[in-house]
N, C-alpha and C. Protein backbone atom coordinates (compact mmCIF):
# COMPACT_ATOMS: atom_id res chain seq x y z
N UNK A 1 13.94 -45.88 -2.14
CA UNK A 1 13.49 -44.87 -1.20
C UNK A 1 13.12 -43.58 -1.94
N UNK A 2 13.99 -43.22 -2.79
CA UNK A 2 13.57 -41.99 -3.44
C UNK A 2 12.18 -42.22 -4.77
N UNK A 3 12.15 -43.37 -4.97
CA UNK A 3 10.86 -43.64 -5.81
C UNK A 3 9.59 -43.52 -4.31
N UNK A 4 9.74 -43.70 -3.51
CA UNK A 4 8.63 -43.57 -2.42
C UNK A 4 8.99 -42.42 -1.88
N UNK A 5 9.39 -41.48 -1.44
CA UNK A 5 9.65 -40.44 -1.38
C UNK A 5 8.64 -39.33 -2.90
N UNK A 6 9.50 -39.49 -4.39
CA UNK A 6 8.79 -39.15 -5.57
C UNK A 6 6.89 -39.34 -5.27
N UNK A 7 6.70 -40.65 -5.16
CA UNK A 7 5.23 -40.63 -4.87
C UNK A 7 4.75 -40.15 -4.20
N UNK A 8 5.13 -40.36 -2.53
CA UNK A 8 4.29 -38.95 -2.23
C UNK A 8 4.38 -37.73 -2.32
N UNK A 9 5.51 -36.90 -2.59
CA UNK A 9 5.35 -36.05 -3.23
C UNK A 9 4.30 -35.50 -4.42
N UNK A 10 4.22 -36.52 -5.48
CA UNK A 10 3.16 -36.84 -6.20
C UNK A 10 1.65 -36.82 -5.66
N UNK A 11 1.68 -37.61 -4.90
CA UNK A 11 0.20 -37.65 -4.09
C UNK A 11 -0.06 -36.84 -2.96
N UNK A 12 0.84 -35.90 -2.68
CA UNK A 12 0.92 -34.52 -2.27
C UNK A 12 -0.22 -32.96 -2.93
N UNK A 13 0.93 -33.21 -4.19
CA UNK A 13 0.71 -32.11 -5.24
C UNK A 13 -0.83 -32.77 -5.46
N UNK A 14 -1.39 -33.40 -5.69
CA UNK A 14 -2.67 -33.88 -6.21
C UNK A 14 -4.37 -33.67 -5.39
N UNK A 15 -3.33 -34.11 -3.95
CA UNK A 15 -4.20 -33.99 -2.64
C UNK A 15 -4.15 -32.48 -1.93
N UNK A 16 -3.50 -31.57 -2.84
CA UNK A 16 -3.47 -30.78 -2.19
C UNK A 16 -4.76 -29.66 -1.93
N UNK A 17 -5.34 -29.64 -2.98
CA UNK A 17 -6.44 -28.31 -3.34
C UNK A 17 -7.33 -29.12 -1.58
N UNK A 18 -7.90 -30.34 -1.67
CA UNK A 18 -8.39 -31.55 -0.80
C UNK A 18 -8.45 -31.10 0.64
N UNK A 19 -7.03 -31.20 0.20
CA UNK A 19 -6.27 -31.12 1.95
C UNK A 19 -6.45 -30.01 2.65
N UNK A 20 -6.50 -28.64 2.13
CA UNK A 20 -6.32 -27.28 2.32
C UNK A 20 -8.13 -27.17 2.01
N UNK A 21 -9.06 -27.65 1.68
CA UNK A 21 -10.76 -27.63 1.86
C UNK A 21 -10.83 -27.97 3.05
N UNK A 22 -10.03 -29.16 3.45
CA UNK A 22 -10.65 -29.93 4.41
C UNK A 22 -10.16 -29.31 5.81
N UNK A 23 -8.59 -29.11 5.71
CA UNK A 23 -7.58 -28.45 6.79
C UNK A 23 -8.36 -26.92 7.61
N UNK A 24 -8.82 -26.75 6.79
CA UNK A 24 -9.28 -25.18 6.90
C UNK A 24 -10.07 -24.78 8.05
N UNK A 25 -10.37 -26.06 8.07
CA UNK A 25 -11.80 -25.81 9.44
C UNK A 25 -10.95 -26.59 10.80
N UNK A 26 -10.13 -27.61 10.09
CA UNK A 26 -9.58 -28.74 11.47
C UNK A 26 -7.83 -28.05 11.63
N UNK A 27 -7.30 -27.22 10.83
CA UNK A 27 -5.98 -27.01 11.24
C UNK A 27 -5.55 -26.05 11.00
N UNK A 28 -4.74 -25.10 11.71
CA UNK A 28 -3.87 -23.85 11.08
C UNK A 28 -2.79 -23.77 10.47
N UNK A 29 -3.17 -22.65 9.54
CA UNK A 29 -1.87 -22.50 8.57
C UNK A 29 -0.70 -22.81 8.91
N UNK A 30 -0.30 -22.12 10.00
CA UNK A 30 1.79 -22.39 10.19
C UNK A 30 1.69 -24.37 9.76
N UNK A 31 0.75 -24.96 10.28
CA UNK A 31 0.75 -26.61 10.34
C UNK A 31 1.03 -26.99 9.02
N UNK A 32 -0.01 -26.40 7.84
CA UNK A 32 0.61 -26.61 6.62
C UNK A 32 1.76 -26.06 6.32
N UNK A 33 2.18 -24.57 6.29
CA UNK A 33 3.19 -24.13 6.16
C UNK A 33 4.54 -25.20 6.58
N UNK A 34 4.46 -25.64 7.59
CA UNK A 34 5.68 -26.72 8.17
C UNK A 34 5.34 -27.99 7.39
N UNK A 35 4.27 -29.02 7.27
CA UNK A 35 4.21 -29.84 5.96
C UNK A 35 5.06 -29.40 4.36
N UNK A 36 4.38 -28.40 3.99
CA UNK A 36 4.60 -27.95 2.82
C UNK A 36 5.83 -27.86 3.17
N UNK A 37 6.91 -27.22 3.56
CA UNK A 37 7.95 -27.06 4.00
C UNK A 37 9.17 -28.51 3.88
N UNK A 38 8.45 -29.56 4.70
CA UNK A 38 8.53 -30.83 4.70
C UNK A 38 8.84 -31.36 3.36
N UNK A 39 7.77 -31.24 2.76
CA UNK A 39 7.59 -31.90 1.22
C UNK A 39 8.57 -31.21 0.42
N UNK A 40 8.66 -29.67 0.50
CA UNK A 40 9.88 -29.20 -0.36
C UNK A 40 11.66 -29.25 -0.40
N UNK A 41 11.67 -29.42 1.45
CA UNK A 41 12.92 -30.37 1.78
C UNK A 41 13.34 -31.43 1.26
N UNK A 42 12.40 -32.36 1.25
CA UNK A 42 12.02 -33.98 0.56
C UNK A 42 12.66 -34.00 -0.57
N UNK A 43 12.08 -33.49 -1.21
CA UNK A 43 11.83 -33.20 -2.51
C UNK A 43 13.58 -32.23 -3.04
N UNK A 44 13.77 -31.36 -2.29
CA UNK A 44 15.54 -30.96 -2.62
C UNK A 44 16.75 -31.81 -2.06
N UNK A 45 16.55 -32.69 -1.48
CA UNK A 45 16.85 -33.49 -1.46
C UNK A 45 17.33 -34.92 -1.99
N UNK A 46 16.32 -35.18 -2.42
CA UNK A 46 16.06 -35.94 -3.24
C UNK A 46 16.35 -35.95 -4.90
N UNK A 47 16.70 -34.64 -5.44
CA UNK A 47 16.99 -34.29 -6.61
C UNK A 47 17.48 -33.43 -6.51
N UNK A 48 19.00 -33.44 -6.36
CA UNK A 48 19.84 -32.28 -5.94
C UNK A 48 20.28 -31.39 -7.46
N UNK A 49 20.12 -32.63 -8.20
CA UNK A 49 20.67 -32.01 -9.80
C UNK A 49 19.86 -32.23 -10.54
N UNK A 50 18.20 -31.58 -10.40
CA UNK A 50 17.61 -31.36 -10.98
C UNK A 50 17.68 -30.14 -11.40
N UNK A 51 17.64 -29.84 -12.97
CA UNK A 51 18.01 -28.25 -13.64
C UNK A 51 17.11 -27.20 -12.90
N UNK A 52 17.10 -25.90 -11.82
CA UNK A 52 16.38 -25.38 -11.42
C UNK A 52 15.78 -25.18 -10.06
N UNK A 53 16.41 -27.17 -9.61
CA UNK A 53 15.46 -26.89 -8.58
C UNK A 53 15.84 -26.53 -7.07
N UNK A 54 17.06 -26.18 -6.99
CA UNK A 54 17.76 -25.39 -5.96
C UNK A 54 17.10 -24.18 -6.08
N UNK A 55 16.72 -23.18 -6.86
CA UNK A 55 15.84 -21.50 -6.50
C UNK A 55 15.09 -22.29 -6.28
N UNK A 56 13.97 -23.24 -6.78
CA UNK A 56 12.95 -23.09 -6.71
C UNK A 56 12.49 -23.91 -5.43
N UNK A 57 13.46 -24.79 -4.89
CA UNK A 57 13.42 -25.20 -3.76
C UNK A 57 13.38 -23.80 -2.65
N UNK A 58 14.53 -23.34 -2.92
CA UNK A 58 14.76 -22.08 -1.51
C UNK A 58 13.66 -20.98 -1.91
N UNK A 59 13.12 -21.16 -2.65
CA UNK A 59 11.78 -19.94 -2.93
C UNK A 59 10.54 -20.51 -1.97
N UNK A 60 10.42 -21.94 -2.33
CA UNK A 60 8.86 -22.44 -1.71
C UNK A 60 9.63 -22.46 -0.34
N UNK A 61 10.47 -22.87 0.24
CA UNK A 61 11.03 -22.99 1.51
C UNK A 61 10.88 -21.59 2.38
N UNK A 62 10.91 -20.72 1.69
CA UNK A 62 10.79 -19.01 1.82
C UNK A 62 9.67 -18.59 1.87
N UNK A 63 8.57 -19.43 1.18
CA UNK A 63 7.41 -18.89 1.67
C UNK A 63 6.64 -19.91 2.40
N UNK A 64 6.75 -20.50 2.62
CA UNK A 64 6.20 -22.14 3.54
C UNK A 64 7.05 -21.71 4.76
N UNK A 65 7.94 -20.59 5.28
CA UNK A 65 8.47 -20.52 6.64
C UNK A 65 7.23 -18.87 6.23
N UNK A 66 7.17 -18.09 5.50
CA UNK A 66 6.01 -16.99 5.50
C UNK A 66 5.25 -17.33 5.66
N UNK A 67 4.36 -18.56 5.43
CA UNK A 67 3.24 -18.61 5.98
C UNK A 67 3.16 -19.70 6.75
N UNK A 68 4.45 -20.52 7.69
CA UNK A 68 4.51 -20.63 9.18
C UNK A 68 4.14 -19.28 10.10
N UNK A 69 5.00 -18.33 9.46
CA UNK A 69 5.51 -17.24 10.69
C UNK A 69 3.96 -16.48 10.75
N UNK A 70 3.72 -15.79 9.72
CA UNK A 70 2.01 -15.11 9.51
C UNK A 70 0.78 -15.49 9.94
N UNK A 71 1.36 -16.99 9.74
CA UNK A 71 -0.02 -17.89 10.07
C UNK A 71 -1.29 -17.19 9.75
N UNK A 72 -1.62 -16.57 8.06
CA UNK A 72 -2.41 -16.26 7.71
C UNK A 72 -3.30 -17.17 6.44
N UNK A 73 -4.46 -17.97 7.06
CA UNK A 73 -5.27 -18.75 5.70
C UNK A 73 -5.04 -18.35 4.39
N UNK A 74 -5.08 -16.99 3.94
CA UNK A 74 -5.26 -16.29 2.73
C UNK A 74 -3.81 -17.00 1.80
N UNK A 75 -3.02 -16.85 2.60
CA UNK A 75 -1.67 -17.55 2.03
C UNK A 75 -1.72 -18.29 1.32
N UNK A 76 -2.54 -19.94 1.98
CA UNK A 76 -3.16 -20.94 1.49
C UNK A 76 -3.14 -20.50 -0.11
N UNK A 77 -4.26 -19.81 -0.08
CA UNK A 77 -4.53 -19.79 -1.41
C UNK A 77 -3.57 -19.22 -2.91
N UNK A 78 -2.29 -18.77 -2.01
CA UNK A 78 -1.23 -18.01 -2.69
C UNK A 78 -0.27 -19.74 -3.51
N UNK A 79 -0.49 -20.90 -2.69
CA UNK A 79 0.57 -21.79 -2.98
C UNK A 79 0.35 -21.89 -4.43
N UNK A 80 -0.48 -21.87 -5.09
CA UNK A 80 -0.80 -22.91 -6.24
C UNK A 80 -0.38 -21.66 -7.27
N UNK A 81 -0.25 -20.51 -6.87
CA UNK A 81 -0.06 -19.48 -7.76
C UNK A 81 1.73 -19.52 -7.94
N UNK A 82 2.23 -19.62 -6.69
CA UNK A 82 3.91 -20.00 -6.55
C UNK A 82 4.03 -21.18 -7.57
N UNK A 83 3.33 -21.97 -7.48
CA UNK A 83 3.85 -23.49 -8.67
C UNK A 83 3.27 -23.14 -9.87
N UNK A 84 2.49 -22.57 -10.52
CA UNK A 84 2.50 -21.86 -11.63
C UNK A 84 3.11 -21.02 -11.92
N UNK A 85 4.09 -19.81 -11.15
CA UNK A 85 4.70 -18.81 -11.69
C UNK A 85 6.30 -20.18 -11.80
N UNK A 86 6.31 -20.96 -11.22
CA UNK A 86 7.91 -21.75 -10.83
C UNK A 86 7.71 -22.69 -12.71
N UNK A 87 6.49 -23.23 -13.10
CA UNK A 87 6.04 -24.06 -14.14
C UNK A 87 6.17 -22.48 -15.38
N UNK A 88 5.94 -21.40 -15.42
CA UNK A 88 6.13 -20.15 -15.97
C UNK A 88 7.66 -20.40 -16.49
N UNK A 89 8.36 -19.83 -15.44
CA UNK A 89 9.60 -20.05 -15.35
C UNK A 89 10.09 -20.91 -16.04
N UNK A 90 10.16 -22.18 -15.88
CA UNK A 90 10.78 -23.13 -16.51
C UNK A 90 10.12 -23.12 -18.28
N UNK A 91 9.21 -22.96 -18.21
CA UNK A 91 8.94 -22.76 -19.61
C UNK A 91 9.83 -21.87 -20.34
N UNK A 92 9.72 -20.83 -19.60
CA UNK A 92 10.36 -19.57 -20.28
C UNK A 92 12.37 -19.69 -20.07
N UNK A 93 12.35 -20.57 -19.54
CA UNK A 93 14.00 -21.44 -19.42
C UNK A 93 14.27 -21.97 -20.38
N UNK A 94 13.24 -22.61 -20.79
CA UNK A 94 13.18 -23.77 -22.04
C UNK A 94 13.52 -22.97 -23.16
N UNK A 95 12.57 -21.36 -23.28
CA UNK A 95 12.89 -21.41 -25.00
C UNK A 95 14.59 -20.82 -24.99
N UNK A 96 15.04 -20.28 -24.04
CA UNK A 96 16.07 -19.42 -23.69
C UNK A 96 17.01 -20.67 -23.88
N UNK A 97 17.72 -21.80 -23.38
CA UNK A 97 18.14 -22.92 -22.99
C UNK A 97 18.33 -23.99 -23.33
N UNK A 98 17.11 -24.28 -23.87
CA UNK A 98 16.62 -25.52 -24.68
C UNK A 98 16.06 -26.19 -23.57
N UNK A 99 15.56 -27.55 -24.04
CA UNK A 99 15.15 -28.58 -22.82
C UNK A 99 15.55 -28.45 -21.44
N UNK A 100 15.21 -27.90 -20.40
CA UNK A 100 15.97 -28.16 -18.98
C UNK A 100 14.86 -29.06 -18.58
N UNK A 101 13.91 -29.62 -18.60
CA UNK A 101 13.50 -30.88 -17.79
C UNK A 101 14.30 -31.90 -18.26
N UNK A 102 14.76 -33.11 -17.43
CA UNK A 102 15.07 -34.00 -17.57
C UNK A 102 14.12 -35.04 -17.44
């Protein structure tokens, strides 16, 4: 279950730029906001003792209920900047730490 769970998650992150072209005209934000939301539950869940991913779970959860509540498009375009500053982060964990991906 959690290897099918992992995949879509996977085919989430991939479909996403896609989804949010296509969503834009057929659905409103809070809708993704509560998906995205979805997927990051999933996903903390699912890897409870992964190094990190408790903040970085309650961070996207924090802003996936911000842009439920705002229900502003522009947001949209804020997600991909949140998973690069979270991929930042962990880098900058790494030299401090050593390896934290598992």
């Amino acid at each position: 279950m959690k290897r099918l769970i992992g995949l879509g998650l996977v085919v989430a992150g991939l479909g996403y730029p896609f989804a949010v072209h296509f969503g834009m005209a057929h659905f409103a934000p809070w809708q993704f906001g509560l998906l995205l939301g979805g997927l990051w539950l999933a996903r903390a869940l699912t890897q409870p003792h992964n190094p990190g991913g408790r903040w970085m779970a309650l961070v996207a959860l924090a802003f996936c209920a911000l842009l439920a509540l705002v229900d502003d498009p522009a947001l949209l375009r804020w997600y991909p900047v949140l998973i690069s500053a979270f991929m930042l982060a962990l880098f900058g964990t790494s030299l401090t730490f050593g390896m934290p991906v598992a």
